[in-house]
Protein backbone atom coordinates (compact mmCIF):
# COMPACT_ATOMS: atom_id res chain seq x y z
CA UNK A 1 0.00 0.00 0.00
CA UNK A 2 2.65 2.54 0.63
CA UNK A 3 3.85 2.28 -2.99
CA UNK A 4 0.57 2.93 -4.02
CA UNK A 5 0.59 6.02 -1.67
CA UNK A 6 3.84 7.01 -3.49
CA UNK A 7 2.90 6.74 -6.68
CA UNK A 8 0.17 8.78 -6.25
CA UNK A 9 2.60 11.26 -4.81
CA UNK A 10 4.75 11.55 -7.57
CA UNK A 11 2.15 11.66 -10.23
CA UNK A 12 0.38 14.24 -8.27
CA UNK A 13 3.52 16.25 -7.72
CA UNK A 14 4.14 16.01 -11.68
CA UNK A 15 0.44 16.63 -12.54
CA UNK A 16 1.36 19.45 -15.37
CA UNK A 17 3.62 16.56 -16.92
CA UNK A 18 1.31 13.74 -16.91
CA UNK A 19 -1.56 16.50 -18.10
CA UNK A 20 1.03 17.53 -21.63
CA UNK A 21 1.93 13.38 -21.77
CA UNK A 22 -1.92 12.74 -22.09
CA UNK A 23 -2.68 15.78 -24.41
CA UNK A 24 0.44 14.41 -26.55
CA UNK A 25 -0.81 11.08 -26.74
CA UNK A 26 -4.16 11.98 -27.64
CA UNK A 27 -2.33 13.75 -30.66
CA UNK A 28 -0.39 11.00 -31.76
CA UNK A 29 -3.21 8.99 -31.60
CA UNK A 30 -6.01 10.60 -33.49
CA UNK A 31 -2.98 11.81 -36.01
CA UNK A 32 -2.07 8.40 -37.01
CA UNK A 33 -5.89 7.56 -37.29
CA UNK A 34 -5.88 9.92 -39.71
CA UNK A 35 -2.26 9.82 -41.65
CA UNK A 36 -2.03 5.55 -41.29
CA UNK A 37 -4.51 5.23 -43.60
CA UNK A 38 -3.50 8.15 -45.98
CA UNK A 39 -0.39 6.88 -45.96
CA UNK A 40 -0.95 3.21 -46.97
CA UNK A 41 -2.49 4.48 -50.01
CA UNK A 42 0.66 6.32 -51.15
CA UNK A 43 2.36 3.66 -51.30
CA UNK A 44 3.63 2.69 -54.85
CA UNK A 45 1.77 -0.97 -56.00
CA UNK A 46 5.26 -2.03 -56.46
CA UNK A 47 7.51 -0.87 -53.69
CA UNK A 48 7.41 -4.58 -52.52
CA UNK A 49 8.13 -6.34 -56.05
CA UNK A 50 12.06 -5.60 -55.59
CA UNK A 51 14.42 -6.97 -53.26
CA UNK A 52 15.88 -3.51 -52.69
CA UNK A 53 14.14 0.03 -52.04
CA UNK A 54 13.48 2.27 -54.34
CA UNK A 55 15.08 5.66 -54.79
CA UNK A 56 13.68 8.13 -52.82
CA UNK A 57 12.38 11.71 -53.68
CA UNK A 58 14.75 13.59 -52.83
CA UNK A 59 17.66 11.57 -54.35
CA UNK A 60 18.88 13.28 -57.30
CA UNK A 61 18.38 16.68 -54.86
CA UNK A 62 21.06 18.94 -53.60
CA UNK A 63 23.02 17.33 -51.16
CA UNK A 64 22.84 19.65 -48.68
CA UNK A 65 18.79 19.49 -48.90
CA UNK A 66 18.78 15.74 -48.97
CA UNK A 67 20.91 15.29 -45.77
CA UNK A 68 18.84 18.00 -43.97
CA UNK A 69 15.80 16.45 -44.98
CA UNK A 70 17.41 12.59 -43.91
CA UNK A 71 18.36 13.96 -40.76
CA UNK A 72 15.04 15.41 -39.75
CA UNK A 73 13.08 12.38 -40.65
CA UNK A 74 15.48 10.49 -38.51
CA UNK A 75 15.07 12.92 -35.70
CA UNK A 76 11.23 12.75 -35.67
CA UNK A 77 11.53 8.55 -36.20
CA UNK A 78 14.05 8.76 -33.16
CA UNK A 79 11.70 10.98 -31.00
CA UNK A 80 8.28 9.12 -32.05
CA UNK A 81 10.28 5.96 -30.99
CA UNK A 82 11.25 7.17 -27.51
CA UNK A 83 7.59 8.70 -27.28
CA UNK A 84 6.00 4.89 -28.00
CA UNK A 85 8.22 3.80 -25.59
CA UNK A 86 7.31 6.10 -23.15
CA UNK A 87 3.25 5.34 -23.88
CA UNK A 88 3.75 1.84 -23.10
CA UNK A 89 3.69 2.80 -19.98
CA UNK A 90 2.01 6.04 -20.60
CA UNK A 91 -2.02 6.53 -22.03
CA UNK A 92 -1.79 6.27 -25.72
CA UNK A 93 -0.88 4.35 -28.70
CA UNK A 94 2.85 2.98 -27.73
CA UNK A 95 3.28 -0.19 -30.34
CA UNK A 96 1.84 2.15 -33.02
CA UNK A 97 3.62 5.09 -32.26
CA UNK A 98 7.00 2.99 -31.82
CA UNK A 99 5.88 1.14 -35.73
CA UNK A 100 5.56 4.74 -36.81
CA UNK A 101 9.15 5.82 -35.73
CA UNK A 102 10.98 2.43 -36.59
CA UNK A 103 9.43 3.00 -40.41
CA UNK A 104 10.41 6.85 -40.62
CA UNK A 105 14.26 6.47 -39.55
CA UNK A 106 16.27 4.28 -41.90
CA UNK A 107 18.88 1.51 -41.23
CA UNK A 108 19.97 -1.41 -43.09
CA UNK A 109 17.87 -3.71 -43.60
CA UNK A 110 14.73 -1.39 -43.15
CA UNK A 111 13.11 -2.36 -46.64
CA UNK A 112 13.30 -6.25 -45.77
CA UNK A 113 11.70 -5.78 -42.34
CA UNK A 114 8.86 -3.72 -44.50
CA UNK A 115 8.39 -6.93 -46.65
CA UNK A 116 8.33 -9.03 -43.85
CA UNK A 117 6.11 -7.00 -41.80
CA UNK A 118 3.65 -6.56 -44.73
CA UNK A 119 3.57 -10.63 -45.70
CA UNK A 120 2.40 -10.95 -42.05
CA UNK A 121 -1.55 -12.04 -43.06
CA UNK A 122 -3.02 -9.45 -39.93
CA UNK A 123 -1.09 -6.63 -41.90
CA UNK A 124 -1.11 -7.38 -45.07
CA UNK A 125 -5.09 -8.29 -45.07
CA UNK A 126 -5.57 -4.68 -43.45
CA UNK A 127 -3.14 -2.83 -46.23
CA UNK A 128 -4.82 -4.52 -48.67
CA UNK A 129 -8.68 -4.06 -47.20
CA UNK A 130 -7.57 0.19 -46.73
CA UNK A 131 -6.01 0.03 -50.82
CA UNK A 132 -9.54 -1.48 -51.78
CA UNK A 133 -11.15 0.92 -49.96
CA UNK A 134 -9.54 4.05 -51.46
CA UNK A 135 -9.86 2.30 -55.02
CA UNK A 136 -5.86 2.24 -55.09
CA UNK A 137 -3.98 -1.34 -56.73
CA UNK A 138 -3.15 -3.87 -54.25
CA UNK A 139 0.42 -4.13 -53.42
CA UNK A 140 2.96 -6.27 -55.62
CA UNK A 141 4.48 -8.08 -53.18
CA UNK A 142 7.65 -10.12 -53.80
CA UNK A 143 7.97 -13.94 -52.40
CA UNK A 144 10.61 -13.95 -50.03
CA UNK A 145 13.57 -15.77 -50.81
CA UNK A 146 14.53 -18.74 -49.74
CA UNK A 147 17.12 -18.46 -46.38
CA UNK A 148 21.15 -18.61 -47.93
CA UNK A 149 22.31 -21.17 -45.07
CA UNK A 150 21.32 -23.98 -44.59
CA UNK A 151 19.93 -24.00 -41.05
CA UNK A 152 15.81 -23.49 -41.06
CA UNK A 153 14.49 -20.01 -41.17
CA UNK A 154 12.56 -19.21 -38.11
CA UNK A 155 9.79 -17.79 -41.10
CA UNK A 156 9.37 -20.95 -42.97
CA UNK A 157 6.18 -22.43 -41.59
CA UNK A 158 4.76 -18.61 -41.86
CA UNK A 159 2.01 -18.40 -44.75
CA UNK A 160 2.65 -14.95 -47.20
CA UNK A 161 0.00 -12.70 -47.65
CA UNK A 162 -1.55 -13.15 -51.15
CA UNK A 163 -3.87 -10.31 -51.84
């Protein structure tokens, strides 16, 4: 009982925190209600069909422009990560809000863990069902490749998504 009495203590000494973590999650939530779905249908019918990512938009930009513009995106996917991570403790939307900042930064092997993610059936069912939806083409999606080694795949006995 007494860590229930201090608990309430802190969170009652940081009430003007807690208040701007609630208001923030609130935020994040009803904004990726809204730009999830938005964003789905953006996605180019074939950004799956290669093993490797397409060139981005700002590619053949200035370099100077392109870095600033990679940096920020990685800044916001670094601080909507710690955020999720934060709100799985915290109210609001933590495993979406850390999918949303994991997808915005880059790192190798980001466009594989897309294609995985999106051959899951939950996800891919969904992506498709939101495409349909918005009359957009369902995604290409490439078969994954068969592991290099030798040893199983920990994937194997997973069904892909077929839309």
């Amino acid at each position: 009982m007494n860590f229930l009495n201090d608990l309430y203590e802190l969170l009652h000494e940081h009430k003007g925190i807690m208040q701007w973590a609630a208001v923030i999650s609130a935020l994040v939530f009803v904004g990726s209600l809204l730009s999830v779905p938005y964003l789905v249908v953006r996605i180019p019918a074939d950004y799956f069909a290669k093993p490797h990512r397409p060139r981005t938009l700002f590619a053949d930009q200035h370099p100077l422009l392109r870095w600033s513009g990679l940096i920020l995106k990685n800044l916001l996917g670094a601080s909507l990560l710690l955020a999720g991570i934060a709100m799985l403790v915290l109210p609001g939307q933590g495993l979406l809000t850390v999918a949303i900042g994991v997808l915005l930064m880059d790192f190798p092997g980001k466009h594989q863990l897309e294609a995985k993610l999106i051959r899951f059936p939950p996800v891919g069912k969904s992506i498709h069902w939101l495409r349909k939806k918005a009359n957009a083409p369902p995604l290409v999606i490439e078969p994954h490749s068969p592991p290099t080694s030798d040893a199983p795949s920990a994937t194997e006995d997973t069904p892909d998504f077929d839309p």
